[in-house]
N, C-alpha and C. Protein backbone atom coordinates (compact mmCIF):
# COMPACT_ATOMS: atom_id res chain seq x y z
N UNK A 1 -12.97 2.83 -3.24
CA UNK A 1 -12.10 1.76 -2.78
C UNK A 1 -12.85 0.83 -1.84
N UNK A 2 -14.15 1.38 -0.58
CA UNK A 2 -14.60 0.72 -0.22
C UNK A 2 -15.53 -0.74 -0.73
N UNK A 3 -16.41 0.51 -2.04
CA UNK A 3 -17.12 -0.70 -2.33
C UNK A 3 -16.39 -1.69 -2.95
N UNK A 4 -15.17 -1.05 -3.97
CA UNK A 4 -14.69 -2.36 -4.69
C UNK A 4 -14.24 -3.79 -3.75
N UNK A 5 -13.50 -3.26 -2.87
CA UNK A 5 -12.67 -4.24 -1.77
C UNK A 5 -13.85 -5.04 -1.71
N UNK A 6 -15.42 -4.66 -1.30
CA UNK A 6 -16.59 -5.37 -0.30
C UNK A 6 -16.74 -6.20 -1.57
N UNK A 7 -17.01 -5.48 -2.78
CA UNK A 7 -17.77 -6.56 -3.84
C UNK A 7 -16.44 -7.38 -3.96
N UNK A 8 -15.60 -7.16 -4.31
CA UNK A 8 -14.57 -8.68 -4.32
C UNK A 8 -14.42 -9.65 -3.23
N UNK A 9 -14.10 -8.76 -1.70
CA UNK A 9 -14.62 -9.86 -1.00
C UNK A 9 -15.37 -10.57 -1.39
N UNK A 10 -17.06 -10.16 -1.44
CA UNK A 10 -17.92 -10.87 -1.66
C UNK A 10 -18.13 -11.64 -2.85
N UNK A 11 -17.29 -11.45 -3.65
CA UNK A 11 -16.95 -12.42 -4.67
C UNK A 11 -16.23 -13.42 -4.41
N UNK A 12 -15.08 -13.54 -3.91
CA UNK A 12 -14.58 -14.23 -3.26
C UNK A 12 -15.15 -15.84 -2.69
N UNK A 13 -16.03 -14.75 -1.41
CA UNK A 13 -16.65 -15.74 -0.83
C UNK A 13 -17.75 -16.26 -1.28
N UNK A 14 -18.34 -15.80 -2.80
CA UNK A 14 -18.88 -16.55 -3.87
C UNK A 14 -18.46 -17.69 -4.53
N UNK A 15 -17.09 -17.68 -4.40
CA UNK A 15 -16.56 -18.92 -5.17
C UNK A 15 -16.13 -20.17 -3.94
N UNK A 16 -16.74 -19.61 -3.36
CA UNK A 16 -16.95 -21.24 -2.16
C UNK A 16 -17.72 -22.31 -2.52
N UNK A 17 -18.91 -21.49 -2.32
CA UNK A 17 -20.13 -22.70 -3.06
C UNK A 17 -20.19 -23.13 -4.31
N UNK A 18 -19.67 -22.48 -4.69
CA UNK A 18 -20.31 -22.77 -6.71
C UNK A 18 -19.18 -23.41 -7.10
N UNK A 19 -19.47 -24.20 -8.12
CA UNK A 19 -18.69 -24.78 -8.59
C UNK A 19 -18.73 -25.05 -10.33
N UNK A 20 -20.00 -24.51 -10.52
CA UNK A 20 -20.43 -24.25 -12.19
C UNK A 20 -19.87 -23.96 -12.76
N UNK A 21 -19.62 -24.28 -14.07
CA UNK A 21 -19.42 -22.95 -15.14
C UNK A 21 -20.26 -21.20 -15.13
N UNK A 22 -21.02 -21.89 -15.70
CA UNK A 22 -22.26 -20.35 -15.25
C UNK A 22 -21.75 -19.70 -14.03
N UNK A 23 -21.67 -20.59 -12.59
CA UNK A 23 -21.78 -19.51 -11.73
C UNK A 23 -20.43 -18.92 -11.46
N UNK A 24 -18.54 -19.92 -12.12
CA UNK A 24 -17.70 -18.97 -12.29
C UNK A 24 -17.95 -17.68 -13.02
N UNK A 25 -18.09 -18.10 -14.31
CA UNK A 25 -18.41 -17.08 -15.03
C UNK A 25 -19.37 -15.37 -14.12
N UNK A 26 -20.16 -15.83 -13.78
CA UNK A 26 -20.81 -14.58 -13.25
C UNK A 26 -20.17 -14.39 -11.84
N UNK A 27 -19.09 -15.10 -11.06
CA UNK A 27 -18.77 -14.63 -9.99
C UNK A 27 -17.29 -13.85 -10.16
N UNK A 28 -16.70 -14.49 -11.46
CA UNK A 28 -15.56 -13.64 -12.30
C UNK A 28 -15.73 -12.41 -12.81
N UNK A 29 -16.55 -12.17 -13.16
CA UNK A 29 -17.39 -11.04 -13.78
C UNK A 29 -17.22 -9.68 -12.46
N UNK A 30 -18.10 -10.68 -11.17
CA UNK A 30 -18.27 -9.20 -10.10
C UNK A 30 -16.97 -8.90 -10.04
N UNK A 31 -15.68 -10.18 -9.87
CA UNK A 31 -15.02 -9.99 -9.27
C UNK A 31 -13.77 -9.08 -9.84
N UNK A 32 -13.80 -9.69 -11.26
CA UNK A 32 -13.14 -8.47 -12.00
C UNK A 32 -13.65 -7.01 -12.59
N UNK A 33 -15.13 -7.02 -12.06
CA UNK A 33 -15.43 -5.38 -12.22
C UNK A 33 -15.05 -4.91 -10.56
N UNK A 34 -15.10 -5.12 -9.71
CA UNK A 34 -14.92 -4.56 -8.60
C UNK A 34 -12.77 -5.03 -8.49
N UNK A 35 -12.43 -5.53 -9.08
CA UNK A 35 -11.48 -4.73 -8.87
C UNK A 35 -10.50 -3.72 -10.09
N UNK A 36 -11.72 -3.92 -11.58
CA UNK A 36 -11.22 -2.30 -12.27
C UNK A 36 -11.48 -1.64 -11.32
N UNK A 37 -12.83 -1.29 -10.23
CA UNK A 37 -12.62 -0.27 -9.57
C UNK A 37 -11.86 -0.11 -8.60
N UNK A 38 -11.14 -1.06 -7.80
CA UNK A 38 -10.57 -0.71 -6.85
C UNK A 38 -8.52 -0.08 -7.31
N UNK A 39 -8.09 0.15 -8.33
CA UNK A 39 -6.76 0.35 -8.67
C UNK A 39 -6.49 1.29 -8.94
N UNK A 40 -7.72 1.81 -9.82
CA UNK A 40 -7.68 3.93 -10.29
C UNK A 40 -8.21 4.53 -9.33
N UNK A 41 -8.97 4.04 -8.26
CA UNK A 41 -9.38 4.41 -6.79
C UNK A 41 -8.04 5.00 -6.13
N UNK A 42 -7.01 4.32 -6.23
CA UNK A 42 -5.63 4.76 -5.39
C UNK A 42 -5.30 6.27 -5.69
N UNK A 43 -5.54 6.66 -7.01
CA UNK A 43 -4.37 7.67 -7.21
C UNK A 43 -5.91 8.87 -7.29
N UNK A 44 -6.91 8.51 -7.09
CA UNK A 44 -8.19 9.31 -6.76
C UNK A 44 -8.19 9.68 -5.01
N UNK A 45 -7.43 8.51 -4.34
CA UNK A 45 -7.30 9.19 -3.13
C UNK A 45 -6.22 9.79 -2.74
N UNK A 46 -4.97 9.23 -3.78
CA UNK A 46 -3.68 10.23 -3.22
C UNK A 46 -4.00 12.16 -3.72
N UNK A 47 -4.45 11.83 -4.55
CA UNK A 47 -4.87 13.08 -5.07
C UNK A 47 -5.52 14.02 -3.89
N UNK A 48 -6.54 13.25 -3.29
CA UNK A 48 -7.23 13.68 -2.44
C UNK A 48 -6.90 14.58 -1.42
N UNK A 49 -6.11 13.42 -0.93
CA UNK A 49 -5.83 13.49 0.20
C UNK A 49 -4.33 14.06 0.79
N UNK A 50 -3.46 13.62 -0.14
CA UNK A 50 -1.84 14.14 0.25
C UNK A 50 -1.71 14.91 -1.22
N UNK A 51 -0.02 15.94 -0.15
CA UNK A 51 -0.02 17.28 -1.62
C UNK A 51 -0.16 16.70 -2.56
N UNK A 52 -0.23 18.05 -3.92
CA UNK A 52 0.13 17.14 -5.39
C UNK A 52 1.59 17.20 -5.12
N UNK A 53 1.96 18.04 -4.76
CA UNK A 53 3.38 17.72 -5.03
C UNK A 53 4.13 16.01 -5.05
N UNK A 54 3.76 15.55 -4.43
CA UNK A 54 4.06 14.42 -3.55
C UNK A 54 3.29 12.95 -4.67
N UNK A 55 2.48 13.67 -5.49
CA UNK A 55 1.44 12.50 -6.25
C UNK A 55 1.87 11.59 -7.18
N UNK A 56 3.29 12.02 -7.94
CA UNK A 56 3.64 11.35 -8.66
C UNK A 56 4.55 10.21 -8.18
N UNK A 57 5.09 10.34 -7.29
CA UNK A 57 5.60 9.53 -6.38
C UNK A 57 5.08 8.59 -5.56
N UNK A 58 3.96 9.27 -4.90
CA UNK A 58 3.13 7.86 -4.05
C UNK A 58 2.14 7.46 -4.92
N UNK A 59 2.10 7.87 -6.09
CA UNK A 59 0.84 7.06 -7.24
C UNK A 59 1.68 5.60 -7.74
N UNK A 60 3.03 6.26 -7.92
CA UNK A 60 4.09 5.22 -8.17
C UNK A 60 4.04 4.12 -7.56
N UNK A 61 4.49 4.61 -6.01
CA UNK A 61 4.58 3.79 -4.91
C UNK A 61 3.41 2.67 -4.80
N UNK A 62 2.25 3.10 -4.72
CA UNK A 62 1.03 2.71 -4.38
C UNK A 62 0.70 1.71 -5.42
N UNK A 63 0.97 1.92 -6.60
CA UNK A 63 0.59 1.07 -7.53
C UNK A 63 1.80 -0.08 -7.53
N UNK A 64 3.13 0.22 -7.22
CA UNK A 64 4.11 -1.03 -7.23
C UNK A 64 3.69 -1.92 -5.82
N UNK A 65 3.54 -1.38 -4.96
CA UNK A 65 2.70 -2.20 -3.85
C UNK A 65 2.07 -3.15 -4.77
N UNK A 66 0.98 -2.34 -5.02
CA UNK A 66 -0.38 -3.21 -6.04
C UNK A 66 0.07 -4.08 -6.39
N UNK A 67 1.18 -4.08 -7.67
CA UNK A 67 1.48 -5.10 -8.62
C UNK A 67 2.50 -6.27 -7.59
N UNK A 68 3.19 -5.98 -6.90
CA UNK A 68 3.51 -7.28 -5.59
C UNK A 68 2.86 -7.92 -5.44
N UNK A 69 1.56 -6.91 -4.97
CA UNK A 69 0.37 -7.92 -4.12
C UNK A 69 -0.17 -9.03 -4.71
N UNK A 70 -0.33 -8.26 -6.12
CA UNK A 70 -1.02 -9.37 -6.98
C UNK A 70 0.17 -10.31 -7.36
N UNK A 71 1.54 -10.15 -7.65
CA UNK A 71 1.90 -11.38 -7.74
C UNK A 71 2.34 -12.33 -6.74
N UNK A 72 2.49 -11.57 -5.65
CA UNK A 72 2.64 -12.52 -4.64
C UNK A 72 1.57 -13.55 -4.42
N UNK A 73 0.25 -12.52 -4.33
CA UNK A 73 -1.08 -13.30 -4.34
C UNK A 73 -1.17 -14.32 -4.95
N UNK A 74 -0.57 -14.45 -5.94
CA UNK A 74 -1.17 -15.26 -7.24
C UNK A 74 -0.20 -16.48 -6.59
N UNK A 75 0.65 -16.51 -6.42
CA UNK A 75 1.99 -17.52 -6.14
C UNK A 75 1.59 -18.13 -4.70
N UNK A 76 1.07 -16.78 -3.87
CA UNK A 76 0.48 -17.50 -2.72
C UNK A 76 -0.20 -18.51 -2.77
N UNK A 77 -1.86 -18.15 -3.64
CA UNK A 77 -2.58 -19.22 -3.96
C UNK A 77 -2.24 -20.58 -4.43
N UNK A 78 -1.47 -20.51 -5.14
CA UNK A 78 -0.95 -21.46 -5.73
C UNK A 78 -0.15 -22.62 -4.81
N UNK A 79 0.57 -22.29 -3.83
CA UNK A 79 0.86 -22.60 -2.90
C UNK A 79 0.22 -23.22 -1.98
N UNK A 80 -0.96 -22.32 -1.52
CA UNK A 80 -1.85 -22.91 -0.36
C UNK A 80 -2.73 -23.86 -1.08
N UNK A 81 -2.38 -24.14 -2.51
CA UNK A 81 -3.66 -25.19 -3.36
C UNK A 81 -2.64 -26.39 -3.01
N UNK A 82 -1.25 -26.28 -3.49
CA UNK A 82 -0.52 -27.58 -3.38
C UNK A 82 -0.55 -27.96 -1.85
N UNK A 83 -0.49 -27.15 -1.19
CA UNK A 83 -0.42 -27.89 0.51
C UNK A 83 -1.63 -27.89 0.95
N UNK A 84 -2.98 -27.90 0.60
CA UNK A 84 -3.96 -28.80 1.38
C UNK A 84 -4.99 -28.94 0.22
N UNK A 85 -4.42 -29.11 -0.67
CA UNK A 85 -4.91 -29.12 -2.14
C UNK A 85 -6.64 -28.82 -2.38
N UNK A 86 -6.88 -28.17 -2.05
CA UNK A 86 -8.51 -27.57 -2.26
C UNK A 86 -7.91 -25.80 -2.56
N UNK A 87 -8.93 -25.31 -3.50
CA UNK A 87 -8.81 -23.61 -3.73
C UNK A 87 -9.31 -22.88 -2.62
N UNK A 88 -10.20 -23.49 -1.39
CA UNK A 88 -11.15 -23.17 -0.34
C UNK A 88 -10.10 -22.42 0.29
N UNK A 89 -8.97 -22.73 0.91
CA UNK A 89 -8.44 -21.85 1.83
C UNK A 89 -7.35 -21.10 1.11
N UNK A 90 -7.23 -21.20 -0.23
CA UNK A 90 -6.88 -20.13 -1.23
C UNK A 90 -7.54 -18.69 -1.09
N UNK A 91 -8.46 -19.29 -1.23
CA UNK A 91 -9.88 -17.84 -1.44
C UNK A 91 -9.90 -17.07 -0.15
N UNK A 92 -9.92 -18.18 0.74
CA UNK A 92 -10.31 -17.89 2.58
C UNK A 92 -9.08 -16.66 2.60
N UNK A 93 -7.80 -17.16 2.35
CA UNK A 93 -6.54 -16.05 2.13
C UNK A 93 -6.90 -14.78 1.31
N UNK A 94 -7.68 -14.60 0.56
CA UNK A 94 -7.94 -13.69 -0.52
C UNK A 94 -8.62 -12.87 0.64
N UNK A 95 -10.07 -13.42 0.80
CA UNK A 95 -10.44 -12.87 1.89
C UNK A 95 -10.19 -12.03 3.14
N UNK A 96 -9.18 -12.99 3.81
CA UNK A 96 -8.90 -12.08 5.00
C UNK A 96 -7.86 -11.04 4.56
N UNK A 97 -7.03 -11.06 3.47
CA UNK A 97 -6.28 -9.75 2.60
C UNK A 97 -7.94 -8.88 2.52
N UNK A 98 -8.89 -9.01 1.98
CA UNK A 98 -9.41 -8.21 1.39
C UNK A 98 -9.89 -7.35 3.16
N UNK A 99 -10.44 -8.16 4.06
CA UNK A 99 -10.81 -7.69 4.81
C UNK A 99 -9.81 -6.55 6.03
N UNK A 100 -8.62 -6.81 5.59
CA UNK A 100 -7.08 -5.80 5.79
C UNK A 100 -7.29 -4.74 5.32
N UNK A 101 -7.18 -4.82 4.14
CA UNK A 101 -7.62 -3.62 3.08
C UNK A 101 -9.25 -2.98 3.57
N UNK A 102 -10.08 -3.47 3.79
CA UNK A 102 -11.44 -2.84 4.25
C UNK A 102 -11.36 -1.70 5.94
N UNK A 103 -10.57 -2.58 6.40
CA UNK A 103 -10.26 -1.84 8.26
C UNK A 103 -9.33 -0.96 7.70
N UNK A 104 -8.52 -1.04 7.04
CA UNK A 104 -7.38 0.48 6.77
C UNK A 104 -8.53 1.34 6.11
N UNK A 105 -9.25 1.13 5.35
CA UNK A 105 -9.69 2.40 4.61
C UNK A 105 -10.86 2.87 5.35
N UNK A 106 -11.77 1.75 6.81
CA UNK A 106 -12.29 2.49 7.54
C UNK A 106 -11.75 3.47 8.54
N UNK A 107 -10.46 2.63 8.89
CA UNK A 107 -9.41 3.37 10.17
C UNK A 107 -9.31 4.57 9.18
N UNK A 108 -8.91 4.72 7.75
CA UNK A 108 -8.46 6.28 7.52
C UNK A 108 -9.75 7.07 7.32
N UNK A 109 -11.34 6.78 6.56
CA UNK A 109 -11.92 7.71 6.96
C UNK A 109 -12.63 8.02 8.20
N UNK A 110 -12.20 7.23 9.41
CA UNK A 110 -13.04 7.71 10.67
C UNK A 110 -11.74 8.52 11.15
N UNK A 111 -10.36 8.70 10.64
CA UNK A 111 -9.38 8.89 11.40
C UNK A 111 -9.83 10.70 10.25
N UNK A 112 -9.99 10.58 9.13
CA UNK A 112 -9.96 11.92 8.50
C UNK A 112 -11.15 12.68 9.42
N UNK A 113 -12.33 11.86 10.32
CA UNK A 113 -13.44 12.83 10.64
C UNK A 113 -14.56 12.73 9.58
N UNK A 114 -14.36 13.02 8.19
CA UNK A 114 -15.45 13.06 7.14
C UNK A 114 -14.86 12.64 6.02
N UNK A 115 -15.48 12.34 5.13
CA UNK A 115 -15.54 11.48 3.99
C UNK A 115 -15.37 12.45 2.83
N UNK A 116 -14.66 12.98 2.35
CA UNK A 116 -14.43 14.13 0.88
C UNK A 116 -15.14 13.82 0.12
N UNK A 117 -15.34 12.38 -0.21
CA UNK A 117 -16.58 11.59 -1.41
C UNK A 117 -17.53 12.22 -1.00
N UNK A 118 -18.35 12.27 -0.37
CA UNK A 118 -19.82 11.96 0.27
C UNK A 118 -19.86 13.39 1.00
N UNK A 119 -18.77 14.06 1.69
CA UNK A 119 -18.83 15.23 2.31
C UNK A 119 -19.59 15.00 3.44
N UNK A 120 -20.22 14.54 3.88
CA UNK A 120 -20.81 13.91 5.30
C UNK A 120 -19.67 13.64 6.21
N UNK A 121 -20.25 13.95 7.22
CA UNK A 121 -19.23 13.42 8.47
C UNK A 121 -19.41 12.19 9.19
N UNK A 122 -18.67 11.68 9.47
CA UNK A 122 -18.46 10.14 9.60
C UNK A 122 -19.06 10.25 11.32
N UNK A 123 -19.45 9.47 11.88
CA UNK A 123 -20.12 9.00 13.27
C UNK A 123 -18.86 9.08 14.58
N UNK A 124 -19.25 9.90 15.22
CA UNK A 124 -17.44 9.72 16.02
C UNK A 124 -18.02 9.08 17.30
């Protein structure tokens, strides 16, 4: 979940400068492989982390979040294009969502102590 969030950020803030064809194309590309990874990531950490009992329910949960986000997102953008009509502070919005999503999933593995992925212990 980490890396996906970082590479879309950073996709994101790829589509500032460019304005190509070519360089949509290859900044669409990161941006929709990093977030196939970031959606089956969810129910890899509910699994993880809270009972199973409990998994079919917050896999539910977690993913109807998801699908809000994205349509709100989408409607958002759309929005912030008609009121200062550039995509720039469209994206800038994408962004600071993405960077929300990056501090929760550091706050939860420095808050778990260690990392179950990696099995290393996190820096206290």
């Amino acid at each position: 979940l980490l890396i996906g969030s970082t590479l879309q950020c950073i996709a994101l803030f790829l589509y500032l400068p460019f304005d190509g064809l070519v360089s949509l194309y290859i900044v669409s590309a990161v941006f929709g492989l990093s977030q196939g990874g970031i959606v089956p990531s969810y129910a890899i950490i509910i699994r993880e982390y809270l009972p199973s009992s409990q998994a079919g329910a917050r896999v539910g949960f977690v993913m109807m979040c998801t699908i809000m986000g994205m349509a709100i997102g989408g409607w958002m953008s759309g929005w912030i294009y008609d009121i200062t009509g550039s995509y720039a502070a469209a994206f800038w919005n994408g962004i600071i969502w993405n960077f929300l999503n990056i501090a929760i999933v550091l706050f939860l593995i420095a808050r778990n102590g260690k990392s179950k992925f990696t099995g290393l212990k996190t820096a206290a």
